[in-house]
C-alpha atoms as a PDB file:
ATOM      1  CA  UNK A   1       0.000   0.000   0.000  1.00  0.00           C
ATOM      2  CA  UNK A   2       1.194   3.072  -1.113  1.00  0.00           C
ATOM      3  CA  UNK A   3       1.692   5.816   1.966  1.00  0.00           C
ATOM      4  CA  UNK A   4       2.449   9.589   1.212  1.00  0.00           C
ATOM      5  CA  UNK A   5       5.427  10.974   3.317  1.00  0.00           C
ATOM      6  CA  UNK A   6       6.087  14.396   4.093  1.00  0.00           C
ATOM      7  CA  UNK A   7       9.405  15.621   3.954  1.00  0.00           C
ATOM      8  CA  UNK A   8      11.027  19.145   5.257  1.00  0.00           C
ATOM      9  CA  UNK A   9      13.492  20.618   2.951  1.00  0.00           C
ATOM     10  CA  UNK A  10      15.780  23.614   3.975  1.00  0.00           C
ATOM     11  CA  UNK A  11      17.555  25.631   1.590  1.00  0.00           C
ATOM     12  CA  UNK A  12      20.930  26.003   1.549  1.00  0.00           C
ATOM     13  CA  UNK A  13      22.857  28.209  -0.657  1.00  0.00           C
ATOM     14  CA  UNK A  14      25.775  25.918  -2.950  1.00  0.00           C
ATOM     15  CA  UNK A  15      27.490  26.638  -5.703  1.00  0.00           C
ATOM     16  CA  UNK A  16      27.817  24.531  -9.047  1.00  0.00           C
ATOM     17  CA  UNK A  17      31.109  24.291 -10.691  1.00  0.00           C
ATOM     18  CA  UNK A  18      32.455  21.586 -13.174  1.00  0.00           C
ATOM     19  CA  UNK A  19      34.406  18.660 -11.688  1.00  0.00           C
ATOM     20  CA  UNK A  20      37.888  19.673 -12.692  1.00  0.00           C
ATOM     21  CA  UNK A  21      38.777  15.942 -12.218  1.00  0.00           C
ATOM     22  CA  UNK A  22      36.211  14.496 -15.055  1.00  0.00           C
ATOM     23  CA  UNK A  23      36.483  15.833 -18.859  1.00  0.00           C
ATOM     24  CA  UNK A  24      33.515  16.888 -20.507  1.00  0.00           C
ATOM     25  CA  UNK A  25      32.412  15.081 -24.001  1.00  0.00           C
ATOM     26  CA  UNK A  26      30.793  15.730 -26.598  1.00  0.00           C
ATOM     27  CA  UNK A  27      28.393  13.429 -29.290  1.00  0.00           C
ATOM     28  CA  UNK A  28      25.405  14.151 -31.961  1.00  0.00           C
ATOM     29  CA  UNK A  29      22.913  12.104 -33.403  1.00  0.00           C
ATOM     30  CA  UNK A  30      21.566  12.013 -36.687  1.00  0.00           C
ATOM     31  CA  UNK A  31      17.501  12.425 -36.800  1.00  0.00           C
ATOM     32  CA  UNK A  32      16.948  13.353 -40.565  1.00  0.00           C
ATOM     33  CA  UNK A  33      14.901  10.579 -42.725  1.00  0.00           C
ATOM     34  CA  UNK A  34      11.796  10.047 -44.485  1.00  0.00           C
ATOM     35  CA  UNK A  35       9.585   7.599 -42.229  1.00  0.00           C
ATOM     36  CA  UNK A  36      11.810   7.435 -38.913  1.00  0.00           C
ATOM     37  CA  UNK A  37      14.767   8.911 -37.471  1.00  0.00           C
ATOM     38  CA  UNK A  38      18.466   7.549 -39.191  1.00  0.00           C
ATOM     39  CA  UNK A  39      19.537   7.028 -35.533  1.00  0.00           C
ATOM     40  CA  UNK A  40      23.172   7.525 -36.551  1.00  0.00           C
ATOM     41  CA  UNK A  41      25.669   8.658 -33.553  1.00  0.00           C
ATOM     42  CA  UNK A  42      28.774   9.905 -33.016  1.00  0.00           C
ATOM     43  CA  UNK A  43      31.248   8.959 -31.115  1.00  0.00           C
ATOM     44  CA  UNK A  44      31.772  11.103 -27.098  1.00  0.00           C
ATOM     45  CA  UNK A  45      34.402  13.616 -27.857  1.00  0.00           C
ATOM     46  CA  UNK A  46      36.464  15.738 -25.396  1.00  0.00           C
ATOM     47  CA  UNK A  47      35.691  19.068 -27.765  1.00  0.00           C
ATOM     48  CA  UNK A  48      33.243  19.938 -30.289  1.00  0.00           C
ATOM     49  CA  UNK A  49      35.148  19.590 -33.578  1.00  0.00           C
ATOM     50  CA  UNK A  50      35.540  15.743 -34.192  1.00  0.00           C
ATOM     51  CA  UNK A  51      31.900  16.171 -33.696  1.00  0.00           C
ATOM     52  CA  UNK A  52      31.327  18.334 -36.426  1.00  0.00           C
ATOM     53  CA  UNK A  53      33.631  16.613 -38.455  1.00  0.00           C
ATOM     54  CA  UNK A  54      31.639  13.399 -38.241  1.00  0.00           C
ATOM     55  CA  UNK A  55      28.601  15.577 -38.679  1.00  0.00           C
ATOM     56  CA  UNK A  56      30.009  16.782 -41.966  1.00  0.00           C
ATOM     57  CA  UNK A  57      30.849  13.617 -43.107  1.00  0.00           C
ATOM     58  CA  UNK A  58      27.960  12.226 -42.216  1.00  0.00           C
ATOM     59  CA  UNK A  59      26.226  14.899 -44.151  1.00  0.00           C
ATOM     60  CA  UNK A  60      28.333  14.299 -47.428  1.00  0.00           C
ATOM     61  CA  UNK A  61      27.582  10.541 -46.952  1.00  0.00           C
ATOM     62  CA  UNK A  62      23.947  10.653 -46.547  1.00  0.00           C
ATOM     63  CA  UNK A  63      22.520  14.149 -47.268  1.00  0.00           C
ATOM     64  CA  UNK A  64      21.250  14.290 -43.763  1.00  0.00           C
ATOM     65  CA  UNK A  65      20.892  17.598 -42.298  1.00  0.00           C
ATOM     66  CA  UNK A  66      19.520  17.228 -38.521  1.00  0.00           C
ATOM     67  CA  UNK A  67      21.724  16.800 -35.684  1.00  0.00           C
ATOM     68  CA  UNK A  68      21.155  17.600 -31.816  1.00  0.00           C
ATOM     69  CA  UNK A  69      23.789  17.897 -30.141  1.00  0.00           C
ATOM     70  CA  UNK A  70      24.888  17.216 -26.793  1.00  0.00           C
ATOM     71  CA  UNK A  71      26.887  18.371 -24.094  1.00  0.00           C
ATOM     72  CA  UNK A  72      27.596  16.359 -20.571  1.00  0.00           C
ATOM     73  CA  UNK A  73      29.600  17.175 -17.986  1.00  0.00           C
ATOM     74  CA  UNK A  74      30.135  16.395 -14.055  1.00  0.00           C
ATOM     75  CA  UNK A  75      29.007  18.918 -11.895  1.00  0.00           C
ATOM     76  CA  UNK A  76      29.968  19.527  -8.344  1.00  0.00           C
ATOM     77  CA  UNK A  77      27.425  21.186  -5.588  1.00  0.00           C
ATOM     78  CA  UNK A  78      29.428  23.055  -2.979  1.00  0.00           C
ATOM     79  CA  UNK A  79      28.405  25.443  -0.256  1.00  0.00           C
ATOM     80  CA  UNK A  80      28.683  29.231  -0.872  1.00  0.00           C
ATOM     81  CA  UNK A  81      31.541  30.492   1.050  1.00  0.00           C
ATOM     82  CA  UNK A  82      30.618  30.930   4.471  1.00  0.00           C
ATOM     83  CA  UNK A  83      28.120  28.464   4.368  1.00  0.00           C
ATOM     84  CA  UNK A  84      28.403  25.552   7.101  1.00  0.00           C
ATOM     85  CA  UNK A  85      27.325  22.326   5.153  1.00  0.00           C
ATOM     86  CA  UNK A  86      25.793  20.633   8.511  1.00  0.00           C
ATOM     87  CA  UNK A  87      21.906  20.817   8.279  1.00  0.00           C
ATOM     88  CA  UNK A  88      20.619  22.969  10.940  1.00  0.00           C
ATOM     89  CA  UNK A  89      18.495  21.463  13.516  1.00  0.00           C
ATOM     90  CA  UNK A  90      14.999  21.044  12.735  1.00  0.00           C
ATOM     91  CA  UNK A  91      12.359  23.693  14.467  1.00  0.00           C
ATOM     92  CA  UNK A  92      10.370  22.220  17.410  1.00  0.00           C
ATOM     93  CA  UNK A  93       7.438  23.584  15.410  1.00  0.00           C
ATOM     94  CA  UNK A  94       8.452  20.950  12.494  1.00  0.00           C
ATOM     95  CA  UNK A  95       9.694  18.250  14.875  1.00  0.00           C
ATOM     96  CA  UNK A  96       6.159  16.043  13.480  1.00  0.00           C
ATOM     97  CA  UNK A  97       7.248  16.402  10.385  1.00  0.00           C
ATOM     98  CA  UNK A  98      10.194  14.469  10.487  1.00  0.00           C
ATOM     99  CA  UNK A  99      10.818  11.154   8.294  1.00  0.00           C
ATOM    100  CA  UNK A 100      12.141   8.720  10.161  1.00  0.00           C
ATOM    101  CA  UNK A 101      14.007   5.742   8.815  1.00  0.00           C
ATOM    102  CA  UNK A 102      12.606   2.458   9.946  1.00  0.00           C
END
């Protein structure tokens, strides 16, 4: 049986920053055709322009024009400066509203 749970959620200002320890790639996919999509992909790059050369190529090869494109990268949450990352204590007022684990 399903059970809704309420949860309290305080905010907490963080930052987002890249993961200097993880590269970020690159890839496209080809979506041009008649009945369905060509389905075509290229292979994860570390920058942009093998991308676009496969793109091209791709293009010469097949007279496809559609491509999305896509970026991915790790991303890192830390706190603003100044900001303690230990969670507050919940208010007495909320105390009911705590999830406990079982």
């Amino acid at each position: 049986m399903w059970c809704p749970v309420s949860r309290v959620f305080r905010f907490t200002p963080f930052k987002i920053t890249q993961d200097p320890a993880t590269e970020p790639t690159y890839e496209a996919e080809c979506v041009s055709g008649d009945e369905k999509s060509c389905g075509a992909t290229s292979a994860e790059w570390i920058t942009p322009h093998p991308v676009e050369v496969w793109m091209a190529d791709h293009l010469k090869d097949t007279g496809h024009r559609h491509y999305p494109r896509a970026f991915r990268d790790n991303a890192v949450m830390e706190p603003s400066e100044g900001v303690v990352a230990e969670p507050k204590p919940l208010p007495a007022a909320l105390e009911s509203a705590r999830v406990h684990s079982p």
